[in-house]
N, C-alpha and C. Protein backbone atom coordinates (compact mmCIF):
# COMPACT_ATOMS: atom_id res chain seq x y z
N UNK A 1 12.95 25.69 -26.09
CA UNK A 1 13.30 24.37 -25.57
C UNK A 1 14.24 23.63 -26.52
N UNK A 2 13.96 23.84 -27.93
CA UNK A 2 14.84 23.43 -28.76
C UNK A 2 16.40 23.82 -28.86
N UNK A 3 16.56 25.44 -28.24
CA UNK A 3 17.46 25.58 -28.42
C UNK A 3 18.47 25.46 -27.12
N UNK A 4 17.75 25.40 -25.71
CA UNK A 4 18.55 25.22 -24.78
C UNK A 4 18.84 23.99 -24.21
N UNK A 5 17.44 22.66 -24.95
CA UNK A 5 18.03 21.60 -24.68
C UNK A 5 17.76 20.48 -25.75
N UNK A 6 19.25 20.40 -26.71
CA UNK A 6 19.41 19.71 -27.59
C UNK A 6 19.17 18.52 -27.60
N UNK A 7 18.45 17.29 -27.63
CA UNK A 7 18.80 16.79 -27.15
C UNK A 7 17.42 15.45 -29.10
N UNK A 8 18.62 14.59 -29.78
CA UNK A 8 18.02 14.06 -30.72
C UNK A 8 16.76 12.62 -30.33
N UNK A 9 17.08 13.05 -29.10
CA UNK A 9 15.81 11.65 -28.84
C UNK A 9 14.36 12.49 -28.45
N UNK A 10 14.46 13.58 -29.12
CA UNK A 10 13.33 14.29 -28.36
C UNK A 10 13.28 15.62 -29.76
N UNK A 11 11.93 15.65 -29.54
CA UNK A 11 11.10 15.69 -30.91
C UNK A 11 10.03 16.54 -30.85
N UNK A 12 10.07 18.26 -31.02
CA UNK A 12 8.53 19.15 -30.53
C UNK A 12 7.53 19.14 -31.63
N UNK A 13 6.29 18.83 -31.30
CA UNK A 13 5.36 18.78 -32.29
C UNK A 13 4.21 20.07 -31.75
N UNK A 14 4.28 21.18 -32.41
CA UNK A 14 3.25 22.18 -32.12
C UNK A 14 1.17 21.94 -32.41
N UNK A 15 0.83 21.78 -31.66
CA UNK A 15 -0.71 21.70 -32.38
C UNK A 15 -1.21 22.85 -31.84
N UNK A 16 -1.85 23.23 -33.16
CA UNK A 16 -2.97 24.50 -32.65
C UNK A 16 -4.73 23.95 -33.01
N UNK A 17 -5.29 24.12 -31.94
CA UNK A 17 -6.91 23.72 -31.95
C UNK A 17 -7.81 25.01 -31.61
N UNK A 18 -9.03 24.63 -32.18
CA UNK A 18 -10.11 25.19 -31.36
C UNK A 18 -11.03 24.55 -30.76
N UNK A 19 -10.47 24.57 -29.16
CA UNK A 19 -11.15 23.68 -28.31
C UNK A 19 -10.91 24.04 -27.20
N UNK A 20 -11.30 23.34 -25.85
CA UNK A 20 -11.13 23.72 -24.75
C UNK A 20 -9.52 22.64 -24.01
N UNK A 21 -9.05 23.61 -23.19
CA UNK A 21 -7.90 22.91 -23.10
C UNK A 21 -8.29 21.47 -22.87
N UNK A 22 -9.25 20.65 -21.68
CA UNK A 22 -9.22 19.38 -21.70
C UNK A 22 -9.97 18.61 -22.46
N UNK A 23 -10.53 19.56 -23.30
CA UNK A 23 -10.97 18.70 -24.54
C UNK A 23 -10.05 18.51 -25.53
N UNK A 24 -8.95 19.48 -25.81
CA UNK A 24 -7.94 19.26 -26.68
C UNK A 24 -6.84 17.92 -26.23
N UNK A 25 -6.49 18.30 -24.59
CA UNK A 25 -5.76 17.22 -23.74
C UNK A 25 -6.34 15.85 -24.59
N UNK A 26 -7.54 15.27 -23.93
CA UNK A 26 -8.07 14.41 -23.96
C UNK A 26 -7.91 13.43 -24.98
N UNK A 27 -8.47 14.46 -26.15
CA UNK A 27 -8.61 14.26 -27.56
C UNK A 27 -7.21 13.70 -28.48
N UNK A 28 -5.64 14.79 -27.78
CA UNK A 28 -4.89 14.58 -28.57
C UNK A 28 -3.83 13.11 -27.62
N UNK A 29 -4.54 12.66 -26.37
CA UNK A 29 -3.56 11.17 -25.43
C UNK A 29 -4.41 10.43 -26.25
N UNK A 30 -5.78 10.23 -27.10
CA UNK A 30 -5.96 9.10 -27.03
C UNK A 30 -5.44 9.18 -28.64
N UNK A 31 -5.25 10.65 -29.95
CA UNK A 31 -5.10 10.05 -31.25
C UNK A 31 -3.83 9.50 -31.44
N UNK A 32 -2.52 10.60 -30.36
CA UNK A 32 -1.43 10.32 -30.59
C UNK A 32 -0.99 9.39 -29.34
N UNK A 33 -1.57 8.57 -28.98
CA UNK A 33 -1.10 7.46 -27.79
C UNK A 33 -0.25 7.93 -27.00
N UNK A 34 -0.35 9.27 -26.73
CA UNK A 34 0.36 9.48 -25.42
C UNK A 34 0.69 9.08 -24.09
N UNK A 35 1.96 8.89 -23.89
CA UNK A 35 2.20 8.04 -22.51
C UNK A 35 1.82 8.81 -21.36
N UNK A 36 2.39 10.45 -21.38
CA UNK A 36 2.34 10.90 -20.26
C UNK A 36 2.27 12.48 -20.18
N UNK A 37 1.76 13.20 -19.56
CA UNK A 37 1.44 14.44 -20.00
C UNK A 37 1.93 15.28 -18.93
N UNK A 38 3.02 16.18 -18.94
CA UNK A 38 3.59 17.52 -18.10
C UNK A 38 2.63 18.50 -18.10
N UNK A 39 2.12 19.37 -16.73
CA UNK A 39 1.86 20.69 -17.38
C UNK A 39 1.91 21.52 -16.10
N UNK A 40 1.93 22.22 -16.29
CA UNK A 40 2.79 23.55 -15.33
C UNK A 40 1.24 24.03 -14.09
N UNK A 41 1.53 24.02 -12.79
CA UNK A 41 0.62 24.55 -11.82
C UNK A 41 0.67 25.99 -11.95
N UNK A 42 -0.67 26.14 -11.29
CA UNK A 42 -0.74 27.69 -10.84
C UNK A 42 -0.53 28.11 -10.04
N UNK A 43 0.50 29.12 -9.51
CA UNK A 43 1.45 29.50 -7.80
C UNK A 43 0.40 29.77 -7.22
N UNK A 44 0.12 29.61 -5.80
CA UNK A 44 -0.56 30.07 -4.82
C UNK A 44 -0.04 31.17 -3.84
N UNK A 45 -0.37 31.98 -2.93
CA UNK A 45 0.15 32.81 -2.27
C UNK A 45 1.42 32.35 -1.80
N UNK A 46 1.27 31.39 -1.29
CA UNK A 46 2.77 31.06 0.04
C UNK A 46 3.60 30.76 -1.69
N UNK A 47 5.08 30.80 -0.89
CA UNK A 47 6.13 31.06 -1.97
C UNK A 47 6.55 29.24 -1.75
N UNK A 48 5.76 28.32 -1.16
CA UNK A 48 6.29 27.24 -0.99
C UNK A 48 4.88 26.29 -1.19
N UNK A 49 3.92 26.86 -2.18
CA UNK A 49 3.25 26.61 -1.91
C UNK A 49 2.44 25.84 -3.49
N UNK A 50 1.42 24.68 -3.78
CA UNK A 50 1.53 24.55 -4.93
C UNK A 50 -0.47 24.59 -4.96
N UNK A 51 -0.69 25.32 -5.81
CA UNK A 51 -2.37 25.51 -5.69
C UNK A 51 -2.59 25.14 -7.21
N UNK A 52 -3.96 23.59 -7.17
CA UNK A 52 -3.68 23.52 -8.52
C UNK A 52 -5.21 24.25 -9.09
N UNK A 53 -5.10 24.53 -10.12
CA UNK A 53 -5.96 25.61 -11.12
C UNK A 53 -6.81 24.82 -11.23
N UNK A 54 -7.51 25.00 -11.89
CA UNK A 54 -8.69 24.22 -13.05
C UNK A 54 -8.75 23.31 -13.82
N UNK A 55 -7.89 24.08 -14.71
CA UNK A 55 -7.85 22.76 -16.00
C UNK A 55 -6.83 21.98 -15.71
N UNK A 56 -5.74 22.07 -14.69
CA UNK A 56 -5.16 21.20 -14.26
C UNK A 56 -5.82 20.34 -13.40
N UNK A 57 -6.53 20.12 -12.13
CA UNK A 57 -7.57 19.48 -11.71
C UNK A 57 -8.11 18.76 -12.61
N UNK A 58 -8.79 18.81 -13.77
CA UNK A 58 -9.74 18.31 -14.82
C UNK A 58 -9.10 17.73 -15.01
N UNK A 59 -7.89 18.16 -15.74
CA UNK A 59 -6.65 17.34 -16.67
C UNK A 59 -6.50 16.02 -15.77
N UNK A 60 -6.26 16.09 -14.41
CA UNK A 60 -5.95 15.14 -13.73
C UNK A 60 -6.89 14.22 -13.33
N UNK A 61 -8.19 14.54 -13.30
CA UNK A 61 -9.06 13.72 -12.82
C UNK A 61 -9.50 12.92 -14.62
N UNK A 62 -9.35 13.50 -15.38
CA UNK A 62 -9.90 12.96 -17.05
C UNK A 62 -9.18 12.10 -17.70
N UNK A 63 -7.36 12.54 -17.75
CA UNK A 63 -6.85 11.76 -18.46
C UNK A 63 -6.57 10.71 -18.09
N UNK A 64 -6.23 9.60 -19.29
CA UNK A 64 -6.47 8.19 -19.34
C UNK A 64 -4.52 7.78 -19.37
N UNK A 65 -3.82 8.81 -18.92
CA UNK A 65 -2.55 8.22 -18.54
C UNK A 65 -1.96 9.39 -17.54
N UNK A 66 -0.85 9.18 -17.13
CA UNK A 66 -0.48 9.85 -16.16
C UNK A 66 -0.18 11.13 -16.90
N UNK A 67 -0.40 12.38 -15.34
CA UNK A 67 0.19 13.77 -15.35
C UNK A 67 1.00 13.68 -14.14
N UNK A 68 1.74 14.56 -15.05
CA UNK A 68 2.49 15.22 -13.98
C UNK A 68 2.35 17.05 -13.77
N UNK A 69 1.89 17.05 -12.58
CA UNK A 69 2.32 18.60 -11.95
C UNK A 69 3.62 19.80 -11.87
N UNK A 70 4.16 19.92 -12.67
CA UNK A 70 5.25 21.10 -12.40
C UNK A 70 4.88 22.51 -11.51
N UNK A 71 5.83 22.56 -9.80
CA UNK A 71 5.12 23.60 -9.58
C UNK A 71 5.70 24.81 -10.35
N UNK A 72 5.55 26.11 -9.98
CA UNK A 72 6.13 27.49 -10.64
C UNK A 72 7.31 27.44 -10.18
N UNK A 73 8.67 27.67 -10.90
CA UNK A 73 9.67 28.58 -10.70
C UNK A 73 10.93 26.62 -10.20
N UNK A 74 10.39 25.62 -10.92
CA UNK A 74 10.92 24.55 -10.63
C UNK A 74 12.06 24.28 -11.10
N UNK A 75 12.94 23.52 -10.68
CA UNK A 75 14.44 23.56 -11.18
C UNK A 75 14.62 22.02 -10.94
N UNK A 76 14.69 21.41 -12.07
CA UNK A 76 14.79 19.89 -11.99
C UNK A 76 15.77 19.45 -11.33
N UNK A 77 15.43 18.07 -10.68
CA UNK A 77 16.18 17.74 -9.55
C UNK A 77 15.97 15.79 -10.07
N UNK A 78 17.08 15.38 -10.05
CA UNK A 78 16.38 13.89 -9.75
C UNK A 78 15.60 13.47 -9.03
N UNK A 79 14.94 12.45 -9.06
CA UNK A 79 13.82 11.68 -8.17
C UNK A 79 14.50 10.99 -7.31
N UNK A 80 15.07 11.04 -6.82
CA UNK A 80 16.19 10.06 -5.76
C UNK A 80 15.03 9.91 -5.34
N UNK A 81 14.36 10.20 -4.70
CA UNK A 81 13.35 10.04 -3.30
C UNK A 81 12.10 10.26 -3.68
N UNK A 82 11.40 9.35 -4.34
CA UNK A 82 10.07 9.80 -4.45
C UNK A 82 8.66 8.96 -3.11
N UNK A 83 7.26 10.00 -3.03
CA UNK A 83 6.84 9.90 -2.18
C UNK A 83 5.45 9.51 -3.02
N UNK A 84 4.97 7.68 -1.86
CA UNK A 84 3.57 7.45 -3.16
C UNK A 84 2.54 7.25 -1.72
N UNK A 85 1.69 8.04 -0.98
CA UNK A 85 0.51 8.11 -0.18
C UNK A 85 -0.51 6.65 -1.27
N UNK A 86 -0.69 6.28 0.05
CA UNK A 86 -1.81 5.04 -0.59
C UNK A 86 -2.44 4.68 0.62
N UNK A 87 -3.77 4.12 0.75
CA UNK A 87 -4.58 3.67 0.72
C UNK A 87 -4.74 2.47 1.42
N UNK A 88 -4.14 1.84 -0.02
CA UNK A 88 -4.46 0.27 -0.34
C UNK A 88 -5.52 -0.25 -0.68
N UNK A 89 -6.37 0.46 -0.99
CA UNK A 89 -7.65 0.04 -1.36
C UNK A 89 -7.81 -0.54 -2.64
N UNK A 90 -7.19 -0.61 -3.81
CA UNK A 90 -6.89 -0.47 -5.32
C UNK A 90 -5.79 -1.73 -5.37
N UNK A 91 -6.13 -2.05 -6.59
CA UNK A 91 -5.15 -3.40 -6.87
C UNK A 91 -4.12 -2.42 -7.57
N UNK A 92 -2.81 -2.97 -7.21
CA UNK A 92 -1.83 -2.13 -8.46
C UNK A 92 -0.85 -3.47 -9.45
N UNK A 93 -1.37 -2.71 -10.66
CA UNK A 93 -0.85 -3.83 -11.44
C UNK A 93 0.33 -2.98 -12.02
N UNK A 94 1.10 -3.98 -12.61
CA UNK A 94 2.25 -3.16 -13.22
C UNK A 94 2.26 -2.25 -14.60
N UNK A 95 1.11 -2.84 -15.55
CA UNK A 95 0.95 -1.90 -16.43
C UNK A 95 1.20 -0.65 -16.17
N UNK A 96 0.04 -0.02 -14.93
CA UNK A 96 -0.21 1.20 -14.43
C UNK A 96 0.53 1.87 -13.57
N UNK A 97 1.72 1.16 -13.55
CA UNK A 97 2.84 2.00 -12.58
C UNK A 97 4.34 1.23 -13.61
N UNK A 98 3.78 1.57 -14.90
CA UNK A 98 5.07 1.39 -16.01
C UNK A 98 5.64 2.73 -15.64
N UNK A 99 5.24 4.03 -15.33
CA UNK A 99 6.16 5.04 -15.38
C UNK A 99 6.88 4.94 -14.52
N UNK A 100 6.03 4.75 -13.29
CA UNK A 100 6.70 5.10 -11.65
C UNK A 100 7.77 4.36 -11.95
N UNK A 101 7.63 2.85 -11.94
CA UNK A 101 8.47 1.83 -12.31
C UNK A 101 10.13 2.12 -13.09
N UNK A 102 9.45 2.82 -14.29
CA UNK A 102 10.92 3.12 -15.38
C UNK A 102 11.66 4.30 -14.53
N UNK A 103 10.58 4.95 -14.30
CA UNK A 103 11.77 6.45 -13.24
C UNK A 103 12.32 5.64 -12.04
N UNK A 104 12.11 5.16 -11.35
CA UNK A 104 12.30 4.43 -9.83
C UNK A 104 14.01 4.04 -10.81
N UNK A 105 13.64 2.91 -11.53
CA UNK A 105 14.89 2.16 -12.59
C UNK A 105 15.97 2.97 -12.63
N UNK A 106 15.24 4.25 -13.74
CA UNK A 106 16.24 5.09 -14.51
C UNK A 106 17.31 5.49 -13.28
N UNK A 107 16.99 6.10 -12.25
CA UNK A 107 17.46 7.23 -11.23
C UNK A 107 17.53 6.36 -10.03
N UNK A 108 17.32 4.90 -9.81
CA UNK A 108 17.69 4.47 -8.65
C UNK A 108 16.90 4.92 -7.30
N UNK A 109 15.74 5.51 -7.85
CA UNK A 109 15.06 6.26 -6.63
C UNK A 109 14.50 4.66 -5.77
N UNK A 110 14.15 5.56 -4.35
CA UNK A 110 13.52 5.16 -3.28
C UNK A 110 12.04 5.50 -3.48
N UNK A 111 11.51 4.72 -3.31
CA UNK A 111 9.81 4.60 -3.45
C UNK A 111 9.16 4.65 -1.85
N UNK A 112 8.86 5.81 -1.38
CA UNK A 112 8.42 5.75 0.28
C UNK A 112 6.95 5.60 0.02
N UNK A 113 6.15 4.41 0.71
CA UNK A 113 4.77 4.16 0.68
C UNK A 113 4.70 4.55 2.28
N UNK A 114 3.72 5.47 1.79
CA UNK A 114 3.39 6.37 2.95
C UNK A 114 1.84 5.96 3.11
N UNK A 115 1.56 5.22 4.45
CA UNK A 115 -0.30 4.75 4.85
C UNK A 115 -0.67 5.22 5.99
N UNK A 116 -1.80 6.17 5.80
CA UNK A 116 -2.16 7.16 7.50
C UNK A 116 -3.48 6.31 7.74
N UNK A 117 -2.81 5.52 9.04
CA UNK A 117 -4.08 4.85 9.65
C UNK A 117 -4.85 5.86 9.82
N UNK A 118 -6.20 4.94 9.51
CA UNK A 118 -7.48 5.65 10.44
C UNK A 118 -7.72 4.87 11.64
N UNK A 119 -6.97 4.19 12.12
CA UNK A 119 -7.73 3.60 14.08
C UNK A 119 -8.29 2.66 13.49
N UNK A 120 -8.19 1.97 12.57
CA UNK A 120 -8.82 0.42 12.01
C UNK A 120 -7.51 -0.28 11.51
N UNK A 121 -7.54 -1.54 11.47
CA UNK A 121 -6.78 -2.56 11.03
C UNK A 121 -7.08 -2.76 9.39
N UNK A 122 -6.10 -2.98 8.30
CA UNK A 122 -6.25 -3.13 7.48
C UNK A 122 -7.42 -4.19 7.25
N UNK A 123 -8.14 -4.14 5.83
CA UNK A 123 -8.86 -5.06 5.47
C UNK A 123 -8.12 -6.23 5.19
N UNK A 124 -8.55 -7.30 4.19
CA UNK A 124 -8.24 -8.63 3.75
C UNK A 124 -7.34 -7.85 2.70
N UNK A 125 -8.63 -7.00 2.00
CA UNK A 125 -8.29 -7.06 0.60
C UNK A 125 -6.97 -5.78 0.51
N UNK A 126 -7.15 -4.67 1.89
CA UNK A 126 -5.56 -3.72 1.91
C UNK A 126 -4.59 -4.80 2.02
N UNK A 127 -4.63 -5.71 2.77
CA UNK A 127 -3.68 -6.47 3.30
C UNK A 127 -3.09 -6.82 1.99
N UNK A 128 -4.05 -7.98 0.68
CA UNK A 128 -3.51 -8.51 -0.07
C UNK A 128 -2.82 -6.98 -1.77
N UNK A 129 -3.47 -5.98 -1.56
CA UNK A 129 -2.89 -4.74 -2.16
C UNK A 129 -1.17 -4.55 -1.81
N UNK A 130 -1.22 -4.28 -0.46
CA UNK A 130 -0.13 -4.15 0.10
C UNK A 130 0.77 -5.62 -0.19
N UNK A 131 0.84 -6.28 -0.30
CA UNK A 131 1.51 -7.48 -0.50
C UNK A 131 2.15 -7.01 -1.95
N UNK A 132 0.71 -6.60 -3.08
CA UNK A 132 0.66 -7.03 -3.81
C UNK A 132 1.83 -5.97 -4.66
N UNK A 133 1.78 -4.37 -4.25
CA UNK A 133 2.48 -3.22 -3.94
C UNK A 133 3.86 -3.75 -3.49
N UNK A 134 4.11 -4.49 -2.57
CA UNK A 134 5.71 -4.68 -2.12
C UNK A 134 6.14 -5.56 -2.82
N UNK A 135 5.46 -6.91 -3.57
CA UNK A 135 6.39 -7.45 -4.91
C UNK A 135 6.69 -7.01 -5.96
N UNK A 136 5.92 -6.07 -6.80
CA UNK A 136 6.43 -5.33 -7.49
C UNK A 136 7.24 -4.28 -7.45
N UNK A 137 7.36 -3.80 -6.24
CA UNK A 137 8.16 -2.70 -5.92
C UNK A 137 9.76 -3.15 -5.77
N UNK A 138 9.72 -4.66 -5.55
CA UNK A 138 10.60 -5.37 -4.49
C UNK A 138 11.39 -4.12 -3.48
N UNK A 139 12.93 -4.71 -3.65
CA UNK A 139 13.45 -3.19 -3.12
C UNK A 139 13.54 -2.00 -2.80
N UNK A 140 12.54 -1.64 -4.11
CA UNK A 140 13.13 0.09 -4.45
C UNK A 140 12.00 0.93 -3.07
N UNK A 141 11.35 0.04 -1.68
CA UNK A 141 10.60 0.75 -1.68
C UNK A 141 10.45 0.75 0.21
N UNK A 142 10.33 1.56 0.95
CA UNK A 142 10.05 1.53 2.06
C UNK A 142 8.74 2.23 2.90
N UNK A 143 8.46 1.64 3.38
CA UNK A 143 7.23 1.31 3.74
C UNK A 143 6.95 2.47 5.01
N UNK A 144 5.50 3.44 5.03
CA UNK A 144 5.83 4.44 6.41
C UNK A 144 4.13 4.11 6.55
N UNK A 145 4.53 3.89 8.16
CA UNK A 145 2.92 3.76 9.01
C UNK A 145 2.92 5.01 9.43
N UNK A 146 1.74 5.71 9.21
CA UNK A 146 1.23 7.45 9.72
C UNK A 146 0.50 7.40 10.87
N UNK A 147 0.58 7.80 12.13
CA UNK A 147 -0.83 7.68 13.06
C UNK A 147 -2.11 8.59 11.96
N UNK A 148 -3.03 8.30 12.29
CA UNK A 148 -3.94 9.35 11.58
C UNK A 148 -4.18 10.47 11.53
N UNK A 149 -4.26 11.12 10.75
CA UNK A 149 -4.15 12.64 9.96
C UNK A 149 -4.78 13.38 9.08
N UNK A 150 -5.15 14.06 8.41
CA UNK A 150 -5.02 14.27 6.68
C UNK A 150 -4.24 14.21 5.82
N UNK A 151 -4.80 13.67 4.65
CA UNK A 151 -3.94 13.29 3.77
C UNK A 151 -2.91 14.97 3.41
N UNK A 152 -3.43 15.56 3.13
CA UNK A 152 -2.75 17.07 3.37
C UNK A 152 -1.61 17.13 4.04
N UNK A 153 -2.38 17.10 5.27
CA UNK A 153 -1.07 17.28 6.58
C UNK A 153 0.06 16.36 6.54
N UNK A 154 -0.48 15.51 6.61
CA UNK A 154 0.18 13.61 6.23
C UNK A 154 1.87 14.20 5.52
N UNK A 155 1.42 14.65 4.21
CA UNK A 155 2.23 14.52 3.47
C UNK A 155 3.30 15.54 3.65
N UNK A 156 2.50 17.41 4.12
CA UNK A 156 3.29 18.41 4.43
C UNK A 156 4.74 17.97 5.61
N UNK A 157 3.85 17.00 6.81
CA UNK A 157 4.72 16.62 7.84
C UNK A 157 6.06 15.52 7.36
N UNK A 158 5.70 14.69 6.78
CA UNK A 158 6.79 14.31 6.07
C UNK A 158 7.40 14.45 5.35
N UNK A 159 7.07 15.78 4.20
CA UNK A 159 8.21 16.23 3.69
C UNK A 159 9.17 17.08 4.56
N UNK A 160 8.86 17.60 5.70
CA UNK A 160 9.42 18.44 6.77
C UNK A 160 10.71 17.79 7.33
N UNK A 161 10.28 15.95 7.38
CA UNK A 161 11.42 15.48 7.76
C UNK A 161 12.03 14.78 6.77
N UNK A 162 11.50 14.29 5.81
CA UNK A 162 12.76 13.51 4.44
C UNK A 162 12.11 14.48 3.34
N UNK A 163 13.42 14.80 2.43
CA UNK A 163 13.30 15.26 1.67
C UNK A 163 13.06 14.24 0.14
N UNK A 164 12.14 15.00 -0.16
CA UNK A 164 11.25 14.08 -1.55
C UNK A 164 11.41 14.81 -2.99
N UNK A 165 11.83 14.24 -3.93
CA UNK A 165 12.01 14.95 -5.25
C UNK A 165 10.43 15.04 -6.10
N UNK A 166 9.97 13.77 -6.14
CA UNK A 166 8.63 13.07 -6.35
C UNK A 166 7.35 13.24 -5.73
N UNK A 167 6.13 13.33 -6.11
CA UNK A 167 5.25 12.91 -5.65
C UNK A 167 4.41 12.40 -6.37
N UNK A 168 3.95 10.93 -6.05
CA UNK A 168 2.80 9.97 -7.16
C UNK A 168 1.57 9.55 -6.17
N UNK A 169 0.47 9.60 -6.56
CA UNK A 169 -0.55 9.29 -6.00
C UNK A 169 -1.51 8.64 -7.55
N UNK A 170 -2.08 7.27 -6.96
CA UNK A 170 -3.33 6.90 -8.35
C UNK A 170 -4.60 7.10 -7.84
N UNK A 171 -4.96 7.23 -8.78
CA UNK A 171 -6.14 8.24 -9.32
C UNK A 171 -7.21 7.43 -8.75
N UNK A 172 -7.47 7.38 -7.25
CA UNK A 172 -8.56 6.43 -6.47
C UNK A 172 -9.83 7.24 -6.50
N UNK A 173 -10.83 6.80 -7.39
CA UNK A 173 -12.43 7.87 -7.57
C UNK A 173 -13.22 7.81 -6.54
N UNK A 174 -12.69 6.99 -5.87
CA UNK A 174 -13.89 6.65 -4.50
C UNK A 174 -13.72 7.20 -3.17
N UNK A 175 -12.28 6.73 -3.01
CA UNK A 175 -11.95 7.00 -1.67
C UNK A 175 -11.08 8.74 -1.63
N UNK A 176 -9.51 7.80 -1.52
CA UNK A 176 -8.20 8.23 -1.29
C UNK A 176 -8.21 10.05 -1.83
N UNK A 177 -7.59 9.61 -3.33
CA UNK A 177 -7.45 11.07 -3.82
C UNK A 177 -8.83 11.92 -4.25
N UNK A 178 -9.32 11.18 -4.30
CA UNK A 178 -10.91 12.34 -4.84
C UNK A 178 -11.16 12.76 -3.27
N UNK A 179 -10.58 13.37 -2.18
CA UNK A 179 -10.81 13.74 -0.92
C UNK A 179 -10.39 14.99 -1.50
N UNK A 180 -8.82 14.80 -2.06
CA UNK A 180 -8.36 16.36 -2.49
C UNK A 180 -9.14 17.09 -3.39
N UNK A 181 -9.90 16.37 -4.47
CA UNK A 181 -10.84 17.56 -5.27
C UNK A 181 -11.94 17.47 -5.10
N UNK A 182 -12.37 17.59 -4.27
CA UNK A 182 -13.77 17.99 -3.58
C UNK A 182 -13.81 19.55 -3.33
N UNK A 183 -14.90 19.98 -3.98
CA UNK A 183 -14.91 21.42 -3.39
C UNK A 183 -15.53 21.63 -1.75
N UNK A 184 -15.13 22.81 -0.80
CA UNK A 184 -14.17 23.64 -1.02
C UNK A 184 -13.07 23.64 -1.30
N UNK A 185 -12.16 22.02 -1.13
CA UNK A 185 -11.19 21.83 -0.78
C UNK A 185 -10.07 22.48 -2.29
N UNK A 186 -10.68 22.15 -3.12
CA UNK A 186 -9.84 22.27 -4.13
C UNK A 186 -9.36 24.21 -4.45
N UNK A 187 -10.38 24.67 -4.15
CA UNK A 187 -9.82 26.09 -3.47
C UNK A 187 -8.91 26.58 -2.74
N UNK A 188 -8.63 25.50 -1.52
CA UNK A 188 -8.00 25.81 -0.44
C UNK A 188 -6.89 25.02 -0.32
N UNK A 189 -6.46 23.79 -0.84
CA UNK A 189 -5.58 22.77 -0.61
C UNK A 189 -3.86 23.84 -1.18
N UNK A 190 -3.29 23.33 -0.52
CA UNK A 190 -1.71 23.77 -0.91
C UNK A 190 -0.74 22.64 0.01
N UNK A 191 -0.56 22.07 -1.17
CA UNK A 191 1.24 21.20 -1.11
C UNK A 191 2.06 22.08 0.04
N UNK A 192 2.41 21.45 0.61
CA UNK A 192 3.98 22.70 1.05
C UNK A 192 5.07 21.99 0.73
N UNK A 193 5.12 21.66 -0.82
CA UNK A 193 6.59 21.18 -1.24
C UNK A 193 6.05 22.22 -2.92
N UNK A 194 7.58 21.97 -3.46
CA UNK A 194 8.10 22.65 -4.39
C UNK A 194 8.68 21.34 -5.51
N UNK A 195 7.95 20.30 -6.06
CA UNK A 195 8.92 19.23 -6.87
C UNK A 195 6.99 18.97 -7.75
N UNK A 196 7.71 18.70 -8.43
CA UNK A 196 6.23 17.63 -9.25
C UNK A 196 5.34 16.92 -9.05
N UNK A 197 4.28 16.65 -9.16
CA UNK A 197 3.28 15.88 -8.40
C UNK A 197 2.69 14.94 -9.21
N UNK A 198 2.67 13.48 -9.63
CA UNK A 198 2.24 12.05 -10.72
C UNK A 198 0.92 12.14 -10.15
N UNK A 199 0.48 12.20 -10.89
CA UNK A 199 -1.47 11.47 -10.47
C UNK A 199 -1.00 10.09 -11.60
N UNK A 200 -1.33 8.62 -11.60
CA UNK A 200 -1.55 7.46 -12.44
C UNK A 200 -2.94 7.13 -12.34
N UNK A 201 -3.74 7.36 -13.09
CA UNK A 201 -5.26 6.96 -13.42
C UNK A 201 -5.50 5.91 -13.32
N UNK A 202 -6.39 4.97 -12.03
CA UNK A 202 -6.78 4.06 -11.69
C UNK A 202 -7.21 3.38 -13.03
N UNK A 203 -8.10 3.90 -13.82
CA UNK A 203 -8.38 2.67 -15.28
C UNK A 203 -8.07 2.77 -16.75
């Protein structure tokens, strides 16, 4: 990496431990204040397909700042278009979407908030989320009503029709994303996109 991408604002620090990978993860975001943590998926059968492993799962449900997903065989692309599935259930403050935020900035991306009714009317408190989601976003962000679905399907079907560089989802323990790691599901779930996937940790 050093030698194919030069680059002086960027700095490799090797650690070797004896530990378990998300105990090492864990251990080394909170000594060295890590902002944000990359780490590579495990391919699934389909060639379009993104199946996440183990300690990536863990990694994502544990750490105390954002991951990102790299699937196999990825070829960086700007974020022009990134895709954030929500809820609304969760207050979003700006601390916790400092990354989304600086990438959206850096690259000028489009922020698509993607919400798959369930056959109910938002609450008070989606209502005031969603408000609260489109001032901070101001611009950068357009808004998609889903008839109801799975969150799975949800997302496969719309990448089918806009193409997405991005994908961010926060780390909702109750509802939203803890649907995807539920076993069996976490066995069986596959992306049908090929770009990176943000989990931002609700606390």
């Amino acid at each position: 990496m050093e030698k194919e991408y030069k680059n002086p604002n960027h700095t490799f620090v090797v650690h070797t431990a004896f530990n378990t990978l998300l105990g090492e993860v864990t251990d080394t975001i909170e000594k060295e204040n890590i902002d944000l943590v990359i780490m590579g998926t495990k391919g699934a059968t389909g060639a379009t397909e993104i199946l996440f492993g183990t300690n990536t799962v863990h990694v994502i449900k544990k750490a105390k700042c954002p991951v990102i997903a790299v699937p196999p065989k990825f070829e960086y692309e700007a974020p022009k278009e990134i895709l954030f599935p929500t809820d609304f259930e969760i207050e979003y403050k700006k601390e916790k979407l400092e990354v989304l935020l600086t990438i959206a900035e850096k690259y000028q991306s489009r922020i698509n908030i993607m919400h798959v009714r369930t056959g109910l009317d938002l609450t008070n408190t989606q209502k005031k989320n969603k408000k609260q989601l489109e001032e901070l976003l101001d611009n950068r962000s357009l808004f998609h009503d889903i008839p109801d679905n799975t969150i799975t399907d949800a997302i496969n079907e719309f990448q089918l029709k806009q193409r997405v560089n991005l994908l961010v989802m926060v780390q909702n323990k109750h509802t939203f994303l803890e649907r995807l790691f539920i076993e069996p599901v976490i066995k069986k779930i596959g992306f049908h996109i090929t770009v990176p996937f943000m989990v931002i940790p609700q606390v």
